[in-house]
C-alpha atoms as a PDB file:
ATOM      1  CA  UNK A   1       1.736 -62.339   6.616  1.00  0.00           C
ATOM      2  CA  UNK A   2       1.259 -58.903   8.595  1.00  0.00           C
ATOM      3  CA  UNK A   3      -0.429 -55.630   8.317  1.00  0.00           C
ATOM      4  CA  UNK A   4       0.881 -52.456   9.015  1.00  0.00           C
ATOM      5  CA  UNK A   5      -0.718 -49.744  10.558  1.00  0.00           C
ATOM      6  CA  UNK A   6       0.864 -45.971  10.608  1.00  0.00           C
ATOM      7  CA  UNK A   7       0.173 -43.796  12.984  1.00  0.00           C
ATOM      8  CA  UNK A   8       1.906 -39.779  13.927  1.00  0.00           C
ATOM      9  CA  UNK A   9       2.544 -37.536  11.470  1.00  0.00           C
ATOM     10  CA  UNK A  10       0.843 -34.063  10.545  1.00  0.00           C
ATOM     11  CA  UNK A  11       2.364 -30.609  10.575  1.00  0.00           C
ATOM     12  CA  UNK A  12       4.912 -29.183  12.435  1.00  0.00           C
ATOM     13  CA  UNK A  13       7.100 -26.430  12.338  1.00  0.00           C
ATOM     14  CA  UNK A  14      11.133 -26.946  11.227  1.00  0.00           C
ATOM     15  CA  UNK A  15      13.407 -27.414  13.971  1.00  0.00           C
ATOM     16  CA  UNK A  16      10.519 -29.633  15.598  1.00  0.00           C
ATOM     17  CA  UNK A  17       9.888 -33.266  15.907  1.00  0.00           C
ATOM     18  CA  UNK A  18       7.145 -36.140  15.375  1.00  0.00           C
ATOM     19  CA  UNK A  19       7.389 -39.392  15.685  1.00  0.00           C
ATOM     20  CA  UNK A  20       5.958 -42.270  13.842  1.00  0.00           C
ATOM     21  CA  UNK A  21       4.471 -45.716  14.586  1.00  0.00           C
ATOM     22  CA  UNK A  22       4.167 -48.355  13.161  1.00  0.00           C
ATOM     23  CA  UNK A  23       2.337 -51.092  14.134  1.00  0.00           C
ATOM     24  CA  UNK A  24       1.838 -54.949  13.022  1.00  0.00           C
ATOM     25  CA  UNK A  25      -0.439 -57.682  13.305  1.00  0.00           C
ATOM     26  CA  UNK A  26      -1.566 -61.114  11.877  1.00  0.00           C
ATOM     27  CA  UNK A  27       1.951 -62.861  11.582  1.00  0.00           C
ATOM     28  CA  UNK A  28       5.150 -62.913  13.891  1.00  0.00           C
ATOM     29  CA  UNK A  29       6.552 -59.256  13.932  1.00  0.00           C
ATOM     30  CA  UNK A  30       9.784 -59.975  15.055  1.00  0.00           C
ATOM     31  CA  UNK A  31      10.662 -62.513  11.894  1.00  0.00           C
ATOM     32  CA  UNK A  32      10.413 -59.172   9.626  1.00  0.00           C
ATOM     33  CA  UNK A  33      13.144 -56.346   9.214  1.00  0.00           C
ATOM     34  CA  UNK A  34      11.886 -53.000   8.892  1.00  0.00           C
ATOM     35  CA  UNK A  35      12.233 -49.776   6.838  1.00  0.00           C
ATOM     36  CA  UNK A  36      10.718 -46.372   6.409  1.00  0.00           C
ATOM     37  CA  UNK A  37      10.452 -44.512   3.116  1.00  0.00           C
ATOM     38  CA  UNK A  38       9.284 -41.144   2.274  1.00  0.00           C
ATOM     39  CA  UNK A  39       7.792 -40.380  -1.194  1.00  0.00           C
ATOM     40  CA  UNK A  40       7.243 -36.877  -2.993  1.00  0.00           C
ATOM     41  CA  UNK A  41       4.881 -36.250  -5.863  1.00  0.00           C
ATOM     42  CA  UNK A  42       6.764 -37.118  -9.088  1.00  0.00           C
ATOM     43  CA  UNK A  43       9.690 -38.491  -7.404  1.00  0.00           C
ATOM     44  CA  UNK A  44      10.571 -42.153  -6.479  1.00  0.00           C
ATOM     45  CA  UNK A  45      10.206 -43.351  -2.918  1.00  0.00           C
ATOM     46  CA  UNK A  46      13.335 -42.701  -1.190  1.00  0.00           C
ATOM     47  CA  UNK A  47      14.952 -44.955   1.515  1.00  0.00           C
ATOM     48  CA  UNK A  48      15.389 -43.600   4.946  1.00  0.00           C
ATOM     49  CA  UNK A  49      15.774 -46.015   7.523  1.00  0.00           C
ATOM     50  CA  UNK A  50      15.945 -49.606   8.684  1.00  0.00           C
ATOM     51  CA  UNK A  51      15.862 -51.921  11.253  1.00  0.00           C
ATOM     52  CA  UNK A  52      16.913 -55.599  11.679  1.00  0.00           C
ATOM     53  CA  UNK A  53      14.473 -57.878  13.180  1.00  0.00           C
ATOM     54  CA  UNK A  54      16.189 -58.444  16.615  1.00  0.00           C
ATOM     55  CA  UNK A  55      17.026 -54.440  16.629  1.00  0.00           C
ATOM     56  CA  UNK A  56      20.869 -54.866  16.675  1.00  0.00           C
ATOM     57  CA  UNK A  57      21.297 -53.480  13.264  1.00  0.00           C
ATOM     58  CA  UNK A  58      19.857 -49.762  11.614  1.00  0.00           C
ATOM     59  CA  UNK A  59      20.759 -47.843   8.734  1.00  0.00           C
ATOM     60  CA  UNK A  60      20.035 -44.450   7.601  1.00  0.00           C
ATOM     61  CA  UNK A  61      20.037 -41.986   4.592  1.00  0.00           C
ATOM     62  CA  UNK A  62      22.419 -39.632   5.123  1.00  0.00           C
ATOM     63  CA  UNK A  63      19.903 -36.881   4.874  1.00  0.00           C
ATOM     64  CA  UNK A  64      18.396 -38.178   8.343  1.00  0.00           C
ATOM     65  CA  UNK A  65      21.414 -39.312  10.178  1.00  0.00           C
ATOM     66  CA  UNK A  66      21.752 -37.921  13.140  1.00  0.00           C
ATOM     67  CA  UNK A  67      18.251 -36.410  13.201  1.00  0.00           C
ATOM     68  CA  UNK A  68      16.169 -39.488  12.936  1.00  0.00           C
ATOM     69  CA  UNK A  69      15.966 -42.480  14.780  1.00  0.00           C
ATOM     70  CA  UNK A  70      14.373 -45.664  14.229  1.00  0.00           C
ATOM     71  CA  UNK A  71      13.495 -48.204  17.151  1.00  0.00           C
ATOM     72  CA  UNK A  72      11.327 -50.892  17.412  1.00  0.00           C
ATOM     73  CA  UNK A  73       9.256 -52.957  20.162  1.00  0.00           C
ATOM     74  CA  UNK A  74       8.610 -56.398  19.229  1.00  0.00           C
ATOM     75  CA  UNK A  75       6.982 -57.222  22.095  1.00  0.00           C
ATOM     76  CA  UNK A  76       4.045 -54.125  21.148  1.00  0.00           C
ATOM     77  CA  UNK A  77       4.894 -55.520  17.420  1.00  0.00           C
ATOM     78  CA  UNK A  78       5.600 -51.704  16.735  1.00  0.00           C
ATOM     79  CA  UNK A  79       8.599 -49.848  14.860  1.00  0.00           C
ATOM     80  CA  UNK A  80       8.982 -46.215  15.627  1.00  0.00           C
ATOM     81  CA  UNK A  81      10.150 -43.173  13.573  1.00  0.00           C
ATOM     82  CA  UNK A  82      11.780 -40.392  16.151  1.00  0.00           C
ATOM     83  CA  UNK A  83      12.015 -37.391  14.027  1.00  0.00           C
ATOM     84  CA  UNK A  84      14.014 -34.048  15.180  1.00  0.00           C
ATOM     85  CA  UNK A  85      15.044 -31.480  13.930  1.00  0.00           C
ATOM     86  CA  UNK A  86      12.585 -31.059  11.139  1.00  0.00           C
ATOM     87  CA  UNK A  87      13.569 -29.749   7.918  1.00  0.00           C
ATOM     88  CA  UNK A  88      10.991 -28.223   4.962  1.00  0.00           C
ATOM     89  CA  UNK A  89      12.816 -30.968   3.103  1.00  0.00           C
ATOM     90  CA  UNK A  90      11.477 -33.940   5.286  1.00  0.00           C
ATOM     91  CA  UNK A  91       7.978 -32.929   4.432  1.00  0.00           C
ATOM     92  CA  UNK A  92       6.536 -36.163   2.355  1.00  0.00           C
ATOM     93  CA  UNK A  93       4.669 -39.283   2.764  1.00  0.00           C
ATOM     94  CA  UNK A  94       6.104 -41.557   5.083  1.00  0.00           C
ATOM     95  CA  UNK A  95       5.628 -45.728   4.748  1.00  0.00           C
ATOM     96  CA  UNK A  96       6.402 -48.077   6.631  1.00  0.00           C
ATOM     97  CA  UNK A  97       7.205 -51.544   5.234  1.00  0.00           C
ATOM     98  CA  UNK A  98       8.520 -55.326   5.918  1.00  0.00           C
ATOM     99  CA  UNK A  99      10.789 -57.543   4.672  1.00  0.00           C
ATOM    100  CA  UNK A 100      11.492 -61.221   5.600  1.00  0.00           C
ATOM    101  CA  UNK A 101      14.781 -62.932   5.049  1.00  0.00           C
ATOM    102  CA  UNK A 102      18.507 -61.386   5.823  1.00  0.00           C
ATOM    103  CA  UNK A 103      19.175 -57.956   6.893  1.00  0.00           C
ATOM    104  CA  UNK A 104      21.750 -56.397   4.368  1.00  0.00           C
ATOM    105  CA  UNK A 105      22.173 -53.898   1.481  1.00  0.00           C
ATOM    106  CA  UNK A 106      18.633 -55.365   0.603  1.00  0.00           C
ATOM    107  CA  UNK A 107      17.212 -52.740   3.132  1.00  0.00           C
ATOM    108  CA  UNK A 108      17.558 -49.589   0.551  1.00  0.00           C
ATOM    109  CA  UNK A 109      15.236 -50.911  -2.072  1.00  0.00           C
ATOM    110  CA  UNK A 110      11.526 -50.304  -1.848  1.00  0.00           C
ATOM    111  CA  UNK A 111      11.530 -53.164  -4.102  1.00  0.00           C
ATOM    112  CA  UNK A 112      12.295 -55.977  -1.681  1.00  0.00           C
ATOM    113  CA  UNK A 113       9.614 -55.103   0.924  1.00  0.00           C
ATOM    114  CA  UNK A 114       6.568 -57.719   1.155  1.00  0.00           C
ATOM    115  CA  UNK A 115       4.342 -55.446   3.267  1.00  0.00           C
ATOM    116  CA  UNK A 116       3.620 -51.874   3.310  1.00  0.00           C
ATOM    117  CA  UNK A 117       1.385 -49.639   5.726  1.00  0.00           C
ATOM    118  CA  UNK A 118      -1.054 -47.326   4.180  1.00  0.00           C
ATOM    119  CA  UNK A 119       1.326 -44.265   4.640  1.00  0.00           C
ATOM    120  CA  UNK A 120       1.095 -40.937   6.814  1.00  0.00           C
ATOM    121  CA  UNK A 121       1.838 -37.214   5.633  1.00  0.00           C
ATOM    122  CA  UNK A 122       4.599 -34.819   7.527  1.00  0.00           C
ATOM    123  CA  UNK A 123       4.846 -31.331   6.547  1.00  0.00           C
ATOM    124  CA  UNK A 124       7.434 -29.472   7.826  1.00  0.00           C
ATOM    125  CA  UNK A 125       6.904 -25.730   7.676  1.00  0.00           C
ATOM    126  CA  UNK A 126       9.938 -22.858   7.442  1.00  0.00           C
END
């Protein structure tokens, strides 16, 4: 089974951008799908991006499409978080998690991940 590592993150003004890694080892990357999730004190963790194992497929929340963009690099076993256009309202912990098995509506639930990274803070300032 993998690990995940995060990486990025930190502060940055709104209207900025950061990007995120994530990166894998200890098992065969590119049989995993991948999404990110942000979490809020008190609040569930939210769904807000995914990637299919080959790359051919993403998804995002609508509150990120369009700003965000996920990517991945199986050969550096690393998925990537582009970030732009920062909003005060993207300012949470960010994970990073796998999921073996089909690519589909699956993707949204925190749920049906195996394997989650240790998480990295983004605060966006106004």
């Amino acid at each position: 089974q993998v690990q995940l590592v995060q990486s990025g993150g930190g502060l940055m003004q709104a209207g900025g951008s950061l990007r995120l890694s994530c990166a894998a080892s200890g098992g065969t990357f590119s049989s995993y799908n991948v999404g990110w999730f942000r979490q809020v004190p008190g609040k569930q963790r939210e769904f807000v991006a995914a990637i299919s194992r080959s790359g051919r497929y993403t998804d995002y929340a609508d509150s990120v499409k369009g700003r965000f963009a996920i990517s991945r690099h199986n050969v550096e076993n690393t998925v990537y978080l582009l970030m732009n256009s920062l909003k005060p309202e993207d300012t949470a912990v960010y994970y990073c998690a796998a999921k073996s098995g089909p690519y589909g509506s699956t993707m949204f639930s925190p749920d049906e991940y195996e394997v989650w990274g240790q998480g990295t803070q983004v605060t966006v300032s106004s």
